[in-house]
PDB file of N, CA and C in Angstrom:
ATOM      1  N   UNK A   1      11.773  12.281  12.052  1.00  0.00           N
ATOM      2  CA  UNK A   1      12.228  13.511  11.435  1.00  0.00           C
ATOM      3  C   UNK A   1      13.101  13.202  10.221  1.00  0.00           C
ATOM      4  N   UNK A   2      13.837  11.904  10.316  1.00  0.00           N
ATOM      5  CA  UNK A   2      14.714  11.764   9.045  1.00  0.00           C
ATOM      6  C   UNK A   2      13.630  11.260   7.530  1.00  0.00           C
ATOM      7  N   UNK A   3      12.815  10.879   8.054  1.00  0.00           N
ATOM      8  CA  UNK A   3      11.832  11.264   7.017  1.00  0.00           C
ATOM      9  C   UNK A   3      10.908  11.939   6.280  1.00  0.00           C
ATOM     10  N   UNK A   4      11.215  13.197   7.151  1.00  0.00           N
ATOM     11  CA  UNK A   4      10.376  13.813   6.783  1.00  0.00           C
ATOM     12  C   UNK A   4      11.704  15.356   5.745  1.00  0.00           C
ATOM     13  N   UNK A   5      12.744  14.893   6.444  1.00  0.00           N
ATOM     14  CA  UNK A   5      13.821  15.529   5.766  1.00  0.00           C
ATOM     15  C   UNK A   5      14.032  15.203   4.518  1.00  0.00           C
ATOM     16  N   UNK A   6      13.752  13.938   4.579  1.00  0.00           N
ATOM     17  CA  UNK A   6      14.246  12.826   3.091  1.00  0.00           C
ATOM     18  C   UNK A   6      13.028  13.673   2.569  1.00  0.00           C
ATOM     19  N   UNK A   7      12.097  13.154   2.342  1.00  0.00           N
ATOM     20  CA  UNK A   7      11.012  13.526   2.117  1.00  0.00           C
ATOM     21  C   UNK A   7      11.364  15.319   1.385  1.00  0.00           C
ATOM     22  N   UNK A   8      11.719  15.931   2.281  1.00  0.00           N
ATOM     23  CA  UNK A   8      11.961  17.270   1.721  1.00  0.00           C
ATOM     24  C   UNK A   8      12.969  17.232   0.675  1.00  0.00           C
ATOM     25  N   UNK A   9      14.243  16.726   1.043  1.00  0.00           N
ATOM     26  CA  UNK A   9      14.876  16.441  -0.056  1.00  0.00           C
ATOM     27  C   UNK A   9      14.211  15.653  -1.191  1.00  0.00           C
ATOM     28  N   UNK A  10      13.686  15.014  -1.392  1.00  0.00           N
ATOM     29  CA  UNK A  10      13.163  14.567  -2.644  1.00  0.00           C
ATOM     30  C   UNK A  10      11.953  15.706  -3.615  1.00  0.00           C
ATOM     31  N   UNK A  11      11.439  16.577  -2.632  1.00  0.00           N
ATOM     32  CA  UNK A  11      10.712  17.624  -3.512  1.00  0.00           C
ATOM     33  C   UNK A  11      12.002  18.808  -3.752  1.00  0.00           C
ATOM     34  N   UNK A  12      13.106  18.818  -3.533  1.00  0.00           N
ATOM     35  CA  UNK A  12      13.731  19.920  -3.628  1.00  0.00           C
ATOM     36  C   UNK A  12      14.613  19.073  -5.179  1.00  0.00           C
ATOM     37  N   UNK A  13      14.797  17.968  -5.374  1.00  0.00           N
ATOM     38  CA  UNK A  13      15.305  16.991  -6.464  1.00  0.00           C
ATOM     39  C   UNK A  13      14.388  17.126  -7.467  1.00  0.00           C
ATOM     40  N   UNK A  14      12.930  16.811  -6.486  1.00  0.00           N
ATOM     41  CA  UNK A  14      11.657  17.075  -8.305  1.00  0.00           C
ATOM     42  C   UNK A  14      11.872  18.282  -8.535  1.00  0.00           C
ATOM     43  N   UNK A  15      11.613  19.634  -7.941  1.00  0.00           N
ATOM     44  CA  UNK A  15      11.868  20.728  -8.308  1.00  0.00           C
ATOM     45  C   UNK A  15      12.946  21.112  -9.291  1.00  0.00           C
ATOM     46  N   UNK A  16      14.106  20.986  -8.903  1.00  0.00           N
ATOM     47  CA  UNK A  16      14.887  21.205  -9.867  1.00  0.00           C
ATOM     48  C   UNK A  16      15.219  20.305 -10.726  1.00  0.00           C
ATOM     49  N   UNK A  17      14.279  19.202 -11.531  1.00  0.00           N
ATOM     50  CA  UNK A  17      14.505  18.400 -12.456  1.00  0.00           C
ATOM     51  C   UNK A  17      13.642  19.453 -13.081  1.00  0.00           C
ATOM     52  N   UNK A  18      12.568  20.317 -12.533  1.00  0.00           N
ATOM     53  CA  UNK A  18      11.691  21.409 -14.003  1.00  0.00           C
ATOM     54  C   UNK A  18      11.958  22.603 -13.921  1.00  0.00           C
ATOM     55  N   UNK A  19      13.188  23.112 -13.078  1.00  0.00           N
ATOM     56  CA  UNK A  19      13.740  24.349 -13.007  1.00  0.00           C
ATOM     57  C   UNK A  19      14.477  24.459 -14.204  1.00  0.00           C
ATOM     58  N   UNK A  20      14.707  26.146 -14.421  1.00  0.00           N
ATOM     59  CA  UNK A  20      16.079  26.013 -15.757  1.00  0.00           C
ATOM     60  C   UNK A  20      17.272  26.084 -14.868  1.00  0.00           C
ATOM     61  N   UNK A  21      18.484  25.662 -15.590  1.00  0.00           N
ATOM     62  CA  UNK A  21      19.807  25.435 -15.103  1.00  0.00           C
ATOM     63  C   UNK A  21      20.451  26.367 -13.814  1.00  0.00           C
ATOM     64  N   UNK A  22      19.721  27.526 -14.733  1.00  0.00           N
ATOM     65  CA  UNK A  22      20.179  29.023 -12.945  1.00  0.00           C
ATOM     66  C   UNK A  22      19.328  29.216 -12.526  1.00  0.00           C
ATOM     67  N   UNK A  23      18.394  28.476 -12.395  1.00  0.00           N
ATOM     68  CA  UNK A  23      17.636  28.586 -10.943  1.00  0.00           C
ATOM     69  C   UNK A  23      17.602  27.720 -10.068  1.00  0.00           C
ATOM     70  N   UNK A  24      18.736  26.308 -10.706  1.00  0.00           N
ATOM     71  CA  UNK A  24      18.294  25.450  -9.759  1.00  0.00           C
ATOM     72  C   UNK A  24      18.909  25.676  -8.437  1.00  0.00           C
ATOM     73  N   UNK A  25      18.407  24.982  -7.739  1.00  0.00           N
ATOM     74  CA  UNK A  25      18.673  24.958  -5.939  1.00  0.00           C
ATOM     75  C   UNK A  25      19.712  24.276  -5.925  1.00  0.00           C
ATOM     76  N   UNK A  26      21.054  24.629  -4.864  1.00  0.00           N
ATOM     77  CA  UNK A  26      21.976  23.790  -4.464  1.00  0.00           C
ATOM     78  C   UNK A  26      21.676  22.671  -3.542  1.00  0.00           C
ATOM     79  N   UNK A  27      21.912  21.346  -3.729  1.00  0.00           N
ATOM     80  CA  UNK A  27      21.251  20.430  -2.665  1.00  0.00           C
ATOM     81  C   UNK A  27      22.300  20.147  -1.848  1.00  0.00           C
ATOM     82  N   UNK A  28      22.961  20.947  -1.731  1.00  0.00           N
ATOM     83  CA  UNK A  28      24.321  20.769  -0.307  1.00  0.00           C
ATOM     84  C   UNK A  28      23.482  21.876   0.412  1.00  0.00           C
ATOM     85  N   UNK A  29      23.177  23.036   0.069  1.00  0.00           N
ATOM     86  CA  UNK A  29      22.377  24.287   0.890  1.00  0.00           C
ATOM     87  C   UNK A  29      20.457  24.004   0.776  1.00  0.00           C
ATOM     88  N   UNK A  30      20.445  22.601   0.301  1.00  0.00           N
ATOM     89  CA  UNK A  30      18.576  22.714   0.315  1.00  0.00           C
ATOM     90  C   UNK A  30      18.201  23.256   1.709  1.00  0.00           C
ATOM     91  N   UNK A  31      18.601  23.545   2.731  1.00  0.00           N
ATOM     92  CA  UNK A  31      17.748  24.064   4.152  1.00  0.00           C
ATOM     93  C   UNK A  31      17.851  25.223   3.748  1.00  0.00           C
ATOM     94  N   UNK A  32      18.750  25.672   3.336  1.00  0.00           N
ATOM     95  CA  UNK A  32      18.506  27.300   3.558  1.00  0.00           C
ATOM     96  C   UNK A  32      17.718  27.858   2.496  1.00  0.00           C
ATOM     97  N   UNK A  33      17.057  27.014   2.023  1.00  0.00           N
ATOM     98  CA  UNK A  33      16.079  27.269   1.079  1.00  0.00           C
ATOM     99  C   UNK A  33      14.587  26.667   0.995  1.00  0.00           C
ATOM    100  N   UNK A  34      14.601  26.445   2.258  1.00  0.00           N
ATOM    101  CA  UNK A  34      13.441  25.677   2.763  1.00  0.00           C
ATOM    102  C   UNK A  34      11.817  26.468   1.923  1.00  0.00           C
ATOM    103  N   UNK A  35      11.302  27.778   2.586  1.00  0.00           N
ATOM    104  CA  UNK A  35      10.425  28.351   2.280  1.00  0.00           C
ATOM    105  C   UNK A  35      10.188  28.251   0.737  1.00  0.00           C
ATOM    106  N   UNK A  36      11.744  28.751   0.095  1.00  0.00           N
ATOM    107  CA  UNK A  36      11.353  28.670  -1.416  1.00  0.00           C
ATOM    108  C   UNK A  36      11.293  27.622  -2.560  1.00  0.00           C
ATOM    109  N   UNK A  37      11.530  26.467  -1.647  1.00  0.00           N
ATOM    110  CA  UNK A  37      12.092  25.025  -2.334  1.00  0.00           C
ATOM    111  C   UNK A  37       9.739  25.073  -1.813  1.00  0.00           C
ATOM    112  N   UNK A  38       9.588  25.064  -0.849  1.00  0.00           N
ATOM    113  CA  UNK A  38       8.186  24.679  -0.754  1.00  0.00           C
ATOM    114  C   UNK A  38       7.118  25.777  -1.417  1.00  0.00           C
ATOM    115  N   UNK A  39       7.319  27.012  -1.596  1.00  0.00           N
ATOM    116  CA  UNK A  39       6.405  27.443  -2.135  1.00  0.00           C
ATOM    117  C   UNK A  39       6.306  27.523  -3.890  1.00  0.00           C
ATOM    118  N   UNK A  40       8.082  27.124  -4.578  1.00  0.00           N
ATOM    119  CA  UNK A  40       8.004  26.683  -5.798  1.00  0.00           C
ATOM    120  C   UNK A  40       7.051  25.274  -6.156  1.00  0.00           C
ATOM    121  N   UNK A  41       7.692  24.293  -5.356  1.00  0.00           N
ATOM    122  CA  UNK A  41       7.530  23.349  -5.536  1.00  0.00           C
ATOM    123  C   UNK A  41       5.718  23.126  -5.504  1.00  0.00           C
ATOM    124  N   UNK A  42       5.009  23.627  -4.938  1.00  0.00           N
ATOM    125  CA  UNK A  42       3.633  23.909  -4.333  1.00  0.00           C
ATOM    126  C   UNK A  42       2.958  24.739  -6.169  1.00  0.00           C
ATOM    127  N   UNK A  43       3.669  25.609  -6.570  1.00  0.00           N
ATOM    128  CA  UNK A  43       3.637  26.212  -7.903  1.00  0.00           C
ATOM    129  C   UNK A  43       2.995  25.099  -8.624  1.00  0.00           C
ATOM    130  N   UNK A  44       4.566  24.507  -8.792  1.00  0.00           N
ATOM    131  CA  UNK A  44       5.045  23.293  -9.955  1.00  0.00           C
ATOM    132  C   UNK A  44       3.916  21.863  -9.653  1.00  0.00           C
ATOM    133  N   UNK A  45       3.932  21.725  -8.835  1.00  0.00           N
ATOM    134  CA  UNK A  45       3.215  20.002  -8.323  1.00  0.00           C
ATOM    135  C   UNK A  45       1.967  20.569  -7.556  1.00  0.00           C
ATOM    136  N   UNK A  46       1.131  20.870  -7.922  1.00  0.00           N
ATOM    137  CA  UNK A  46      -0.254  21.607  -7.068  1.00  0.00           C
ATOM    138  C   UNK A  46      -0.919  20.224  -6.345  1.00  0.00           C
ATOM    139  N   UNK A  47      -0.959  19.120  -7.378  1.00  0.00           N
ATOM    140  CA  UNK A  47      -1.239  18.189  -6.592  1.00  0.00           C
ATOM    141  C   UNK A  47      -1.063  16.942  -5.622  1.00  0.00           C
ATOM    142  N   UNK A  48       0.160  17.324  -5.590  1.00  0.00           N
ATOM    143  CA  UNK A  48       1.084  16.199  -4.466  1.00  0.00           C
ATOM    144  C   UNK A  48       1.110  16.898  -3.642  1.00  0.00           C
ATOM    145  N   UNK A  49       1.498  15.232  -2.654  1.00  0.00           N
ATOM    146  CA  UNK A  49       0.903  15.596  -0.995  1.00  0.00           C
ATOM    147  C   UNK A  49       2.246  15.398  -0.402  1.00  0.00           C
ATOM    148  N   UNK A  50       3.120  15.712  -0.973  1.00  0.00           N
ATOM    149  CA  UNK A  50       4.628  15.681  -0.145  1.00  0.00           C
ATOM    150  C   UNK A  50       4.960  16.819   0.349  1.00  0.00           C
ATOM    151  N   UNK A  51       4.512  18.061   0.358  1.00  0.00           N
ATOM    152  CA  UNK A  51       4.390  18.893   1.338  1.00  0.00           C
ATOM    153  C   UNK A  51       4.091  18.679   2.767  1.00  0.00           C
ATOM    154  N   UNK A  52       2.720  17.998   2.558  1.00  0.00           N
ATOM    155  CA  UNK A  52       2.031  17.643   3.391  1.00  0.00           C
ATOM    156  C   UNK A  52       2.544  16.662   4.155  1.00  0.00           C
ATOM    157  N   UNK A  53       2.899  15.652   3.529  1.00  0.00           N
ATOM    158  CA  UNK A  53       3.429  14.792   4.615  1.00  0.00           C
ATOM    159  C   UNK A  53       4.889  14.916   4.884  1.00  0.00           C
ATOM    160  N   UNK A  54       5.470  15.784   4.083  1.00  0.00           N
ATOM    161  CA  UNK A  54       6.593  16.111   5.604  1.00  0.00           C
ATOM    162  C   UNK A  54       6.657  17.264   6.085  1.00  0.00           C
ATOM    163  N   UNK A  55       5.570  18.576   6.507  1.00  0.00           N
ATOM    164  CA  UNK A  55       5.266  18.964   7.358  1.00  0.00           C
ATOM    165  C   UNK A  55       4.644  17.886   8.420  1.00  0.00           C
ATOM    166  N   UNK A  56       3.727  16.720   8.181  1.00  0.00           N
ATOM    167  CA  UNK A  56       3.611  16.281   9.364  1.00  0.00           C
ATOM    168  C   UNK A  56       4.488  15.486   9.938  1.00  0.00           C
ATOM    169  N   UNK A  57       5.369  14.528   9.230  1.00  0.00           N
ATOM    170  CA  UNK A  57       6.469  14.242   9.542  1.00  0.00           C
ATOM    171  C   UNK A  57       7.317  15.072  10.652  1.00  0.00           C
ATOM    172  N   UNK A  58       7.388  16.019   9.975  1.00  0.00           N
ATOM    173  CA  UNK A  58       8.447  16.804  11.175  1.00  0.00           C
ATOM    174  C   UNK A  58       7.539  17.266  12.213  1.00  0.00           C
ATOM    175  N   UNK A  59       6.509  17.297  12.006  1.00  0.00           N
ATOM    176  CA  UNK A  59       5.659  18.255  13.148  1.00  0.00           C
ATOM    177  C   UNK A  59       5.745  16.113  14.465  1.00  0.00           C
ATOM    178  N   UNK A  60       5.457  15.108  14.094  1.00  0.00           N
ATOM    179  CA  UNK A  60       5.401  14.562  14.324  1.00  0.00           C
ATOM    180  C   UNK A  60       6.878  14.142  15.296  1.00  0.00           C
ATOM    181  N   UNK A  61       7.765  13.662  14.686  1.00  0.00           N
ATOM    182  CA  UNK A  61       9.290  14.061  15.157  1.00  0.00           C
ATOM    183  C   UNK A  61       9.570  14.917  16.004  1.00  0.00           C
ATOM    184  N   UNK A  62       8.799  15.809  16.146  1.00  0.00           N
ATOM    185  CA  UNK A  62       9.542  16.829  16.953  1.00  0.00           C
ATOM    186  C   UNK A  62       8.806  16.602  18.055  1.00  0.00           C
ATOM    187  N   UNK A  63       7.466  16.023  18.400  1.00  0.00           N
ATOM    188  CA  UNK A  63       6.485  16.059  19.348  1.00  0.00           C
ATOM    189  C   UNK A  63       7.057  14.596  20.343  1.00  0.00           C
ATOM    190  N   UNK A  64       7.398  13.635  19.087  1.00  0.00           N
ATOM    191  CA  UNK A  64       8.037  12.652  19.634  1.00  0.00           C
ATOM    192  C   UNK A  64       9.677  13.056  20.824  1.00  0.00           C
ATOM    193  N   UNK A  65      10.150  13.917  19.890  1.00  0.00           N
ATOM    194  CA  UNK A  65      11.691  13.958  20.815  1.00  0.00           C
ATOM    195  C   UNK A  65      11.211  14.615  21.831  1.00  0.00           C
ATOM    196  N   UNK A  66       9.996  15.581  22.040  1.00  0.00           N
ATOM    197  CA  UNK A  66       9.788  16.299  22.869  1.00  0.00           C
ATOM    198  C   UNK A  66       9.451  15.461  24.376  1.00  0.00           C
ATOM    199  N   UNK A  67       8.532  14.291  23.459  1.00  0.00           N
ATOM    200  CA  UNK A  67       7.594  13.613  25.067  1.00  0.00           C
ATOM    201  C   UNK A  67       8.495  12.895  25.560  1.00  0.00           C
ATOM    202  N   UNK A  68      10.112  12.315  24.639  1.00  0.00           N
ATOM    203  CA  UNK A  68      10.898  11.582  25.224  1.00  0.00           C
ATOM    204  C   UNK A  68      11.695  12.207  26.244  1.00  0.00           C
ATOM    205  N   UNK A  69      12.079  14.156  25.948  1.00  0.00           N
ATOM    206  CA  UNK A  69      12.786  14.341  26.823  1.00  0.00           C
ATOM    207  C   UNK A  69      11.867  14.645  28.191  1.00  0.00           C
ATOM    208  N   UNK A  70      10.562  14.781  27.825  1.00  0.00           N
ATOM    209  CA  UNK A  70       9.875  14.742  29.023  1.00  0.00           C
ATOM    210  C   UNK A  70       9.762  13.580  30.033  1.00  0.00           C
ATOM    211  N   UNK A  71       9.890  12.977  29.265  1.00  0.00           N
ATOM    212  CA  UNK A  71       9.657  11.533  30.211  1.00  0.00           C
ATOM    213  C   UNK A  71      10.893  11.044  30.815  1.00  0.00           C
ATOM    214  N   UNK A  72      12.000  11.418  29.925  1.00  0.00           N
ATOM    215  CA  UNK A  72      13.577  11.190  30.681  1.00  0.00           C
ATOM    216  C   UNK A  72      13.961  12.342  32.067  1.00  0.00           C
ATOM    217  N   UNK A  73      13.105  13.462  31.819  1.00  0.00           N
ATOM    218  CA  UNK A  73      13.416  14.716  32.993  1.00  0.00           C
ATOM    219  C   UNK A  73      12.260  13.658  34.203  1.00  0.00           C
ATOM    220  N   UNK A  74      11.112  13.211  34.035  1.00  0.00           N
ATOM    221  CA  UNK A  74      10.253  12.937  34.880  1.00  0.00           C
ATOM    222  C   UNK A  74      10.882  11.686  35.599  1.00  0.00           C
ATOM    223  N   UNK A  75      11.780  10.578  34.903  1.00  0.00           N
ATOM    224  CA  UNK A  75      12.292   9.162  35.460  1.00  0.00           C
ATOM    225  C   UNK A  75      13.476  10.312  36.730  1.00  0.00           C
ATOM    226  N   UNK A  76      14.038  11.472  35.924  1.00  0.00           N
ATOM    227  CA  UNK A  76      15.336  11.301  37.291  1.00  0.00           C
ATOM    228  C   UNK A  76      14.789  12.277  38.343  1.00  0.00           C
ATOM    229  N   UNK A  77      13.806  13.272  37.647  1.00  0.00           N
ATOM    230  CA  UNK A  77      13.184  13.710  38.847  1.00  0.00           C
ATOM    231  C   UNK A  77      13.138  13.128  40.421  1.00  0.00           C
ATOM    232  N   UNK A  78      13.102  13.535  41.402  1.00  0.00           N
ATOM    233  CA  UNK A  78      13.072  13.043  42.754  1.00  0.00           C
ATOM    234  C   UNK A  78      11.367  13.472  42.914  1.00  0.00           C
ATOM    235  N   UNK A  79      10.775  14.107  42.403  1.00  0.00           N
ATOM    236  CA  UNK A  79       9.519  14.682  42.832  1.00  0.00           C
ATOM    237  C   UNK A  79       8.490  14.928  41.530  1.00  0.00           C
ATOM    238  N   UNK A  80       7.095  14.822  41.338  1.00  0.00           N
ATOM    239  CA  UNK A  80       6.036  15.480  40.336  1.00  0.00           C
ATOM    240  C   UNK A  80       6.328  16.447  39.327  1.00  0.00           C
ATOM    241  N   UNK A  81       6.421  16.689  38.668  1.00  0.00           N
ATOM    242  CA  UNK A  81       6.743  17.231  37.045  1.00  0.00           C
ATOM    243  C   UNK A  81       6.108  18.350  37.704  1.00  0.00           C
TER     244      UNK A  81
END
């Protein structure tokens, strides 16, 4: 997931290197600007795949923390999931 964050942060950095001055995005608040940092950025860069790979990034990350906490509930379990 921290790469796929980085990852986001770095299209929210290209973005506002071709934004004008008041539009750029604050990168202390880039989350709360998630949707519009990706559907500008999607505008601006039609053909890069850094969307893409950190939606799977995170989709990935998250599937990972998921099977770990599954598998940590299943070790103290006394009985079958």
């Amino acid at each position: 997931m921290l790469l796929g964050w980085s990852s986001f942060f770095r299209m929210a950095i290209n973005l506002n290197r071709v934004l004008q001055p008041a539009k750029r995005i604050p990168l202390i608040e880039f989350r709360n600007y998630r949707l519009e940092i990706e559907r500008l950025y999607e505008d601006s860069f039609p053909e890069s795949e850094l969307p893409t790979g950190f939606r799977v990034l995170i989709v990935a990350g998250a599937l990972t923390i998921g099977a770990g906490v599954i598998l940590a509930l299943a070790r103290t379990s006394k009985g079958p999931i």
